[in-house]
N, C-alpha and C. Protein backbone atom coordinates (compact mmCIF):
# COMPACT_ATOMS: atom_id res chain seq x y z
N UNK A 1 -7.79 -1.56 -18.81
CA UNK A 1 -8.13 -0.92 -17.56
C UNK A 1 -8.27 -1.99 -16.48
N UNK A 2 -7.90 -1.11 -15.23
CA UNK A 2 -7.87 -2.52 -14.27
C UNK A 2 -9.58 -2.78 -14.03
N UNK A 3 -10.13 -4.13 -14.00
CA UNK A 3 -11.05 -4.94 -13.86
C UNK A 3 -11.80 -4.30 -12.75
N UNK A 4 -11.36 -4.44 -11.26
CA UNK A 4 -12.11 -3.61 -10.09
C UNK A 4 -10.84 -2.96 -9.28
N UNK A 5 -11.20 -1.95 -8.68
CA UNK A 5 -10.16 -1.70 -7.58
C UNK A 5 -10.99 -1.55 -6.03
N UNK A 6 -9.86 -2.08 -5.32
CA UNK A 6 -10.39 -2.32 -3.63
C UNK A 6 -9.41 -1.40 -3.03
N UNK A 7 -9.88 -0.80 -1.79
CA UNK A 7 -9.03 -0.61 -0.98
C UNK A 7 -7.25 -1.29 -1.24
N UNK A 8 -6.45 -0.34 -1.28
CA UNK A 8 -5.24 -1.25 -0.48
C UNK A 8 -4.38 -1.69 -2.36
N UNK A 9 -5.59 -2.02 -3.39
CA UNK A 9 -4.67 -2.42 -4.68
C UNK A 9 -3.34 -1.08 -4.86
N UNK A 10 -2.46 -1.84 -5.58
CA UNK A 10 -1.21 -1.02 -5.55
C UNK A 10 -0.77 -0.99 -7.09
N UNK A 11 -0.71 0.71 -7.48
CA UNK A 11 -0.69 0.25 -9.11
C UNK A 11 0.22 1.28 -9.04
N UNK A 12 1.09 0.98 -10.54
CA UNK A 12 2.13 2.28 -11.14
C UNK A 12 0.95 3.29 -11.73
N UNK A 13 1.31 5.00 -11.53
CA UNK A 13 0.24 5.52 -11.94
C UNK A 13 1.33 7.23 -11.92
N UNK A 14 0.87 7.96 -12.98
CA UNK A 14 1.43 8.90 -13.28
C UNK A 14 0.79 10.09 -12.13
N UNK A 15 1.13 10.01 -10.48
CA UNK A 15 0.69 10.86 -9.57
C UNK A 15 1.34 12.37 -10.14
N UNK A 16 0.54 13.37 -9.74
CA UNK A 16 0.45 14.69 -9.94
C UNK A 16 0.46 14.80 -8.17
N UNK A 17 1.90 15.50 -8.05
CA UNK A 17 2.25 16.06 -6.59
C UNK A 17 1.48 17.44 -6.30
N UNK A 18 1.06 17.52 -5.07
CA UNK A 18 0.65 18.89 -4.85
C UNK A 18 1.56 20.41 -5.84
N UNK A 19 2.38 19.94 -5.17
CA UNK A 19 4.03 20.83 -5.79
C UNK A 19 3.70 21.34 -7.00
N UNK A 20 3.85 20.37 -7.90
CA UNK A 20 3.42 19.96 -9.36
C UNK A 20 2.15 20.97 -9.76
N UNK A 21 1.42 20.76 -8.99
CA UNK A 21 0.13 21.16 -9.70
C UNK A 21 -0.10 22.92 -9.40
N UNK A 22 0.85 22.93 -8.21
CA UNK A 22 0.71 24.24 -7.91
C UNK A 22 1.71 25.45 -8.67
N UNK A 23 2.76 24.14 -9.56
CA UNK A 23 3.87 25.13 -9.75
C UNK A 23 2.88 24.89 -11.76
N UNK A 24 2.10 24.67 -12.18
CA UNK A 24 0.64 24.55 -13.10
C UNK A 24 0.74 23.39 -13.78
N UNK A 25 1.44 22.33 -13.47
CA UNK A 25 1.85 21.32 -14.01
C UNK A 25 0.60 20.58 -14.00
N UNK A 26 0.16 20.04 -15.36
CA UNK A 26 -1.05 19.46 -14.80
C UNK A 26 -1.10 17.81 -15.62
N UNK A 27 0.18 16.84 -15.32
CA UNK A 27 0.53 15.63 -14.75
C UNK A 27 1.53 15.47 -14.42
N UNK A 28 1.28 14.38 -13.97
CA UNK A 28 2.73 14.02 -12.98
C UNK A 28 3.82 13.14 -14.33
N UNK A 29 4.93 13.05 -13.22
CA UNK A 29 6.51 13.68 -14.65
C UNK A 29 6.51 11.80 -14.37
N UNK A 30 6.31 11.13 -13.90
CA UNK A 30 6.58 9.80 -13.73
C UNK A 30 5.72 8.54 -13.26
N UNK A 31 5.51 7.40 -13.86
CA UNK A 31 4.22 6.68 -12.88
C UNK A 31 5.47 6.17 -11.57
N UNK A 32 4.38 5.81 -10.56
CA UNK A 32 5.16 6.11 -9.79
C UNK A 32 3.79 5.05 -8.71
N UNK A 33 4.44 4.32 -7.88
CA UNK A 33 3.36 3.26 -7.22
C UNK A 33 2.12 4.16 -6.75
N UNK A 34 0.82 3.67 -6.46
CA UNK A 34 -0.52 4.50 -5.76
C UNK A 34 -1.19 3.57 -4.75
N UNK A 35 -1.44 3.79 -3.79
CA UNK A 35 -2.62 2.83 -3.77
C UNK A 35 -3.78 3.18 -3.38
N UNK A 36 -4.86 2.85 -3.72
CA UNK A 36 -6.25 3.03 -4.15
C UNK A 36 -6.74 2.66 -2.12
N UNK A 37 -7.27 3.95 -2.04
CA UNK A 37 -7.38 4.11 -0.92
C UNK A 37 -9.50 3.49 -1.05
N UNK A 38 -10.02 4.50 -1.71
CA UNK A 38 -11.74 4.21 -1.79
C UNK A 38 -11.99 4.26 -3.35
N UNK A 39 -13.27 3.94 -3.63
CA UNK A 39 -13.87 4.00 -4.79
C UNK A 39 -15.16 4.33 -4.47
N UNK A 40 -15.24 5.50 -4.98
CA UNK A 40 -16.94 5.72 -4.56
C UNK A 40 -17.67 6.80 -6.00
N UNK A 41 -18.91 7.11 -6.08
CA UNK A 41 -20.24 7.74 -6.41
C UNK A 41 -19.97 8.76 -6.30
N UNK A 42 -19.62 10.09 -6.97
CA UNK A 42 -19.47 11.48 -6.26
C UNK A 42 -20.98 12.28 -6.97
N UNK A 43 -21.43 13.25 -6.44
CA UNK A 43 -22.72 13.92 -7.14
C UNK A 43 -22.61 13.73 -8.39
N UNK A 44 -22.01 14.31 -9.35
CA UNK A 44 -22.00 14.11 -10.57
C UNK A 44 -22.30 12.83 -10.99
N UNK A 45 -22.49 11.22 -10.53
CA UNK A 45 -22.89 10.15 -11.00
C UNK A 45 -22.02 9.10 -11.78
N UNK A 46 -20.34 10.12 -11.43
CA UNK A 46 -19.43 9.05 -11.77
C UNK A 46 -18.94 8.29 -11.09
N UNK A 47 -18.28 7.35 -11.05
CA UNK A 47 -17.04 6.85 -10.34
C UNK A 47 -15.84 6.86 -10.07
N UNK A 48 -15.41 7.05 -9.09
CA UNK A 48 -13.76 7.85 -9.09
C UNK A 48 -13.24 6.81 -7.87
N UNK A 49 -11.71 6.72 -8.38
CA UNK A 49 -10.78 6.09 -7.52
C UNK A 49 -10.20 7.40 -6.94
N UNK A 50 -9.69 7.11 -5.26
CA UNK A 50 -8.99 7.90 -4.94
C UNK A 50 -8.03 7.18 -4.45
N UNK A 51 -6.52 8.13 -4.84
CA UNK A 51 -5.25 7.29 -4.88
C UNK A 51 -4.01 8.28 -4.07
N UNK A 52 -3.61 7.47 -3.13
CA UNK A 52 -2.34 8.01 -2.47
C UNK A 52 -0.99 7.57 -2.37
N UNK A 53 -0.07 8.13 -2.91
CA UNK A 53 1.15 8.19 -3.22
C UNK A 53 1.87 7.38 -2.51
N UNK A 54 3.01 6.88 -2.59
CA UNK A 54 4.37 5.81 -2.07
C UNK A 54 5.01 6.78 -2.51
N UNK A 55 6.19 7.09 -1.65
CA UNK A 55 7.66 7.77 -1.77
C UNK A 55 8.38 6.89 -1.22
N UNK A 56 9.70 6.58 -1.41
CA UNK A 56 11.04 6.93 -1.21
C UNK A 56 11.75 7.51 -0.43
N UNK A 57 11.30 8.82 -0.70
CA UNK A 57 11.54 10.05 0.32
C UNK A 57 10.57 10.21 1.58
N UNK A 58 11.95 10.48 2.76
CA UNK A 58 11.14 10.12 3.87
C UNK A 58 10.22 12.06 3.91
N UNK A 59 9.40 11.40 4.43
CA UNK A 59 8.46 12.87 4.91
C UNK A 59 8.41 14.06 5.11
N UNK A 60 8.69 15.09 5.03
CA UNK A 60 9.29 16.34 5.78
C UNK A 60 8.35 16.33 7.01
N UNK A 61 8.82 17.28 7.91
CA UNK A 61 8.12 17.25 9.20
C UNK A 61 7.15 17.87 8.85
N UNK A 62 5.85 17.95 9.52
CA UNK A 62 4.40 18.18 9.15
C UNK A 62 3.85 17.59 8.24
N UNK A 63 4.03 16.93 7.20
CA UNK A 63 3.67 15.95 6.75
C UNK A 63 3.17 14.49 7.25
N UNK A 64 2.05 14.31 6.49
CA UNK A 64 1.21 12.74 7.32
C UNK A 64 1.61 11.91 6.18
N UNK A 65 1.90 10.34 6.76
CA UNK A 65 2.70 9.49 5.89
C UNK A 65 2.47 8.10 6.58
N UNK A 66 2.22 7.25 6.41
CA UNK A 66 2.25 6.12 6.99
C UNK A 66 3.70 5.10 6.53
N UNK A 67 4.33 4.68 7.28
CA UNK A 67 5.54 3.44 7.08
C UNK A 67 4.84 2.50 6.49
N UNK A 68 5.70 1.58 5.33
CA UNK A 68 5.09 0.89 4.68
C UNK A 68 6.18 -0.53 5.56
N UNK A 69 5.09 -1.06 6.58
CA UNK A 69 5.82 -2.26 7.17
C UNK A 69 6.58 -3.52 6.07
N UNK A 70 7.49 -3.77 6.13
CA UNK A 70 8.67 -4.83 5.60
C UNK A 70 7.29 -6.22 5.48
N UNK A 71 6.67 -6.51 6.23
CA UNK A 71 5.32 -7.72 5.85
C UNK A 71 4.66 -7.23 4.80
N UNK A 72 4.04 -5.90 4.85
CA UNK A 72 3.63 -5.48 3.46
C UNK A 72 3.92 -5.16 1.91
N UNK A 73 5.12 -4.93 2.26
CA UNK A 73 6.07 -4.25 1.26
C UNK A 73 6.13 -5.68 -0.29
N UNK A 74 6.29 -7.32 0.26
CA UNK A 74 6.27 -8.52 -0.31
C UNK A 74 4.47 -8.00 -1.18
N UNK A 75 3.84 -7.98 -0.88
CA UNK A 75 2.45 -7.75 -1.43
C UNK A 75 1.75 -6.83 -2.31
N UNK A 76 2.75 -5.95 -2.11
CA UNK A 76 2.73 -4.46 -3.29
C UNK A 76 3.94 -4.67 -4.07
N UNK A 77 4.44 -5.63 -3.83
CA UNK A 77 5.66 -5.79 -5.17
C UNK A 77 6.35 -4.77 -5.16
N UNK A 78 6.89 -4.10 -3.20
CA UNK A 78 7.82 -3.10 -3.22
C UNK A 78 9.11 -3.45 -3.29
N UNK A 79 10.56 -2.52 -2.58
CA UNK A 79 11.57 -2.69 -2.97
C UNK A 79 11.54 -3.26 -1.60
N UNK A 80 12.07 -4.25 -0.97
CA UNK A 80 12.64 -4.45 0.07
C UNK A 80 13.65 -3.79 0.91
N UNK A 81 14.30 -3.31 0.44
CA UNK A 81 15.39 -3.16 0.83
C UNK A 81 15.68 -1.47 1.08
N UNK A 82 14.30 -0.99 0.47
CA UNK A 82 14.26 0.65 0.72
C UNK A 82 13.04 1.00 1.72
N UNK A 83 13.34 1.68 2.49
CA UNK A 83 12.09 2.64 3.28
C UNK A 83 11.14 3.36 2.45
N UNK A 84 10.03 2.98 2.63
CA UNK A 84 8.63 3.46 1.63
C UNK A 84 7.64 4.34 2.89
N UNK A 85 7.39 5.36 1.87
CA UNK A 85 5.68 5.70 3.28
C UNK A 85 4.72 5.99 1.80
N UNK A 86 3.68 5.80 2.43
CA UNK A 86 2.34 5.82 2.07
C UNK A 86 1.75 7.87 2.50
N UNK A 87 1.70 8.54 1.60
CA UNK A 87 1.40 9.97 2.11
C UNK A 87 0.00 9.95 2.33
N UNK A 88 -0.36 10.50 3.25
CA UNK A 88 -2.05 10.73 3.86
C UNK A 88 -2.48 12.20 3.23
N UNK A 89 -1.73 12.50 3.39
CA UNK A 89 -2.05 14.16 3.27
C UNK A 89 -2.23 14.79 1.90
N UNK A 90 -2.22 14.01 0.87
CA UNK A 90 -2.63 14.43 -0.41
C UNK A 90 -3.05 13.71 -1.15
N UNK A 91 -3.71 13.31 -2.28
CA UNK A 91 -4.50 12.24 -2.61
C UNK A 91 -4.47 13.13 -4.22
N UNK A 92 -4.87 12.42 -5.36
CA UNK A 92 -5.27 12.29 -6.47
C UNK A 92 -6.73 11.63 -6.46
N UNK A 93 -8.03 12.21 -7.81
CA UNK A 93 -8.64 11.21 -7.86
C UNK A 93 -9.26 11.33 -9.39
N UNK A 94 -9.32 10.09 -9.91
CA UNK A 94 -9.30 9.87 -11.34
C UNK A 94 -11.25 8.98 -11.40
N UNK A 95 -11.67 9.49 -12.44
CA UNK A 95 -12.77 8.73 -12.93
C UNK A 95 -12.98 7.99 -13.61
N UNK A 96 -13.23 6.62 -13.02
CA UNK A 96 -12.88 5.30 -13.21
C UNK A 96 -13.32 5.36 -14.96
N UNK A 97 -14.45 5.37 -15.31
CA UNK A 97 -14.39 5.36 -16.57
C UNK A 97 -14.05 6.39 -17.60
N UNK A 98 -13.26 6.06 -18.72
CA UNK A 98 -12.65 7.20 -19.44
C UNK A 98 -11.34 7.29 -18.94
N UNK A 99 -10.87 6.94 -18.15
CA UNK A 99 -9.29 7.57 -17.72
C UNK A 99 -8.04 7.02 -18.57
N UNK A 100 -7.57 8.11 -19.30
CA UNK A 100 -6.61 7.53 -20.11
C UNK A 100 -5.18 6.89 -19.21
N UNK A 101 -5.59 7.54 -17.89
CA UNK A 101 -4.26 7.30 -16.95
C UNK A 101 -4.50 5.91 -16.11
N UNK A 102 -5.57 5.87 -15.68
CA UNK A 102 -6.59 4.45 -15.02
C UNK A 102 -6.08 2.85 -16.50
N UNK A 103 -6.51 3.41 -17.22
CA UNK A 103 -6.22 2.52 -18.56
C UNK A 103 -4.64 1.96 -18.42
N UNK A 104 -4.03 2.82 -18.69
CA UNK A 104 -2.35 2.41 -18.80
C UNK A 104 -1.81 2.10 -17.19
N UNK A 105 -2.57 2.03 -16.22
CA UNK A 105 -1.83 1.81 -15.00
C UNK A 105 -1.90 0.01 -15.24
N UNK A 106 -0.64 -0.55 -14.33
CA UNK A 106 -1.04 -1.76 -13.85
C UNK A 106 -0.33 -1.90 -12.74
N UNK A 107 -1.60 -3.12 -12.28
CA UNK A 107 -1.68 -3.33 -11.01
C UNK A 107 -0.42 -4.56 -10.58
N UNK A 108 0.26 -3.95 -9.56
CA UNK A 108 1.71 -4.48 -9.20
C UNK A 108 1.45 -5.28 -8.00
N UNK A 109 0.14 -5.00 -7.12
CA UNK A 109 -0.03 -5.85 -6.01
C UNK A 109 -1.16 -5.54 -4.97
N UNK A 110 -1.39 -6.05 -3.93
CA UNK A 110 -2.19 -5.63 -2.92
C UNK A 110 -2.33 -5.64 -1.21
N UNK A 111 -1.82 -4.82 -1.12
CA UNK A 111 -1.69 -4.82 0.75
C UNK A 111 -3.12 -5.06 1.11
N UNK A 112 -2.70 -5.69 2.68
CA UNK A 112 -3.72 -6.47 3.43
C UNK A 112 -4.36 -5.21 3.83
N UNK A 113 -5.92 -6.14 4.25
CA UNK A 113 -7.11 -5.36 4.69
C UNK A 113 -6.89 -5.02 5.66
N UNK A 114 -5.99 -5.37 6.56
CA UNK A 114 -5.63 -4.86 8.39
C UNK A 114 -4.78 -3.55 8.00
N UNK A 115 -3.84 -3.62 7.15
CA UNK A 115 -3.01 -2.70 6.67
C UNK A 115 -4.12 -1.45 6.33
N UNK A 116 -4.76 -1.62 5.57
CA UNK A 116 -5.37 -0.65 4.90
C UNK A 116 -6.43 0.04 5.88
N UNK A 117 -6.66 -0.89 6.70
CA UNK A 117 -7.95 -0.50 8.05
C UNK A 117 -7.45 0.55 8.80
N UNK A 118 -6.01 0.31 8.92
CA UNK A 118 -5.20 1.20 9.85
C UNK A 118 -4.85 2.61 8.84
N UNK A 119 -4.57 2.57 7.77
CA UNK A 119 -4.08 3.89 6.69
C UNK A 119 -5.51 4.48 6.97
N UNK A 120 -6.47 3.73 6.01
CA UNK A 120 -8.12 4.44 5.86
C UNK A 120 -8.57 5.30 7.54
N UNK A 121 -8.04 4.55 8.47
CA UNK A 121 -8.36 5.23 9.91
C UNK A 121 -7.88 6.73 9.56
N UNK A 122 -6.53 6.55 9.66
CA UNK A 122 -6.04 7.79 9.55
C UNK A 122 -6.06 9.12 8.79
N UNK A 123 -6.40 8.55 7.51
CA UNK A 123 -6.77 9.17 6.50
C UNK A 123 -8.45 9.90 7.00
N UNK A 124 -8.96 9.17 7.34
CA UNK A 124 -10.27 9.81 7.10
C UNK A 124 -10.14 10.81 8.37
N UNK A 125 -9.24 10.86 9.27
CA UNK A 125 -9.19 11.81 10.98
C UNK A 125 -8.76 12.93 9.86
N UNK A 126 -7.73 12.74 8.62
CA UNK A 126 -7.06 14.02 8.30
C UNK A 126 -7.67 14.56 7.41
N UNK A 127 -8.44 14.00 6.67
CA UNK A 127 -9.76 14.39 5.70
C UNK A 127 -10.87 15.13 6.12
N UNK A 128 -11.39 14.41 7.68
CA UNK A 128 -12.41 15.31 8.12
C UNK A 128 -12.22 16.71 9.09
N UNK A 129 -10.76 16.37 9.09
CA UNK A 129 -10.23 17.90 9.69
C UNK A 129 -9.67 19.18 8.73
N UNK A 130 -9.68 18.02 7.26
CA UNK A 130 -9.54 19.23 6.04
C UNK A 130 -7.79 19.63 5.92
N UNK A 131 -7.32 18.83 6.41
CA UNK A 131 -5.44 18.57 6.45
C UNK A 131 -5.26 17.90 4.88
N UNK A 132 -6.12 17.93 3.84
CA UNK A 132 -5.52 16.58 2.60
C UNK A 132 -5.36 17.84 1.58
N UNK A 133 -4.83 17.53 0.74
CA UNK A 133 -5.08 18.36 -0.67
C UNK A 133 -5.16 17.05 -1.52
N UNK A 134 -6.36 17.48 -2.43
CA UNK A 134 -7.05 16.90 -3.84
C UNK A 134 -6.61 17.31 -5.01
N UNK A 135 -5.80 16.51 -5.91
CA UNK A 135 -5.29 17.41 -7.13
C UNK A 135 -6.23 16.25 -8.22
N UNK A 136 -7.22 16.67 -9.18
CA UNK A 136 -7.87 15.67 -10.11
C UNK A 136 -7.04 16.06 -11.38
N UNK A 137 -6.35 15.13 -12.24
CA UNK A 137 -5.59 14.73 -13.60
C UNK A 137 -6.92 15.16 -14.35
């Protein structure tokens, strides 16, 4: 299991798409990059990472997504040479201890704290307006 996670770490991780979960699928068909947006305390007294998706695929319209800038891309051990976004609008979140999926992930890299200052901004405008969907593995 990974050691700690921060903001911004970038791991392969078997994401469960909204899509997915709605069509009753309950994991995702591929690991597939994440990055670990917070780690926090929820009532229950566990600890949970919350993790948002990298695509490939560019966005559909209405969809929130952040560009994964070509400076960052070297630091998450992305593809260069392909257009990546970071999705805002849906999130996974796994409990750090016990996770058979947390266990088998590894960590491929880590985008900068300016990077992540600017995602976490955004994220939390679309969180507290209730725009995200939460799917828990």
């Amino acid at each position: 299991m990974v050691a700690a996670f921060e903001p911004g770490t970038v791991l392969q991780y078997p994401y469960l798409w909204h899509w997915q979960d709605a069509q009753g699928e309950t994991e995702g068909r591929k690991d597939r990059p994440v990055a670990v947006a917070v780690l926090f305390v929820a009532r229950d007294g566990q600890e949970y990472v919350l993790l948002l998706p990298l695509t490939t695929r560019e966005p559909a319209r209405g969809r929130e997504a952040v560009e994964i800038p070509a400076t960052e891309k070297p630091r998450a051990a992305l593809d260069q040479k392909r257009r990546q976004w970071l999705m805002l609008d849906e999130y996974n979140l796994d409990p750090v201890k016990g996770s058979y999926y947390l266990r088998q992930s590894a960590v491929t890299g880590q985008f900068s704290r300016a990077f992540m200052q600017t995602v976490l901004e955004r994220f939390r405008s679309l969180f507290s307006h209730a725009r995200c969907v939460a799917r828990h593995p």
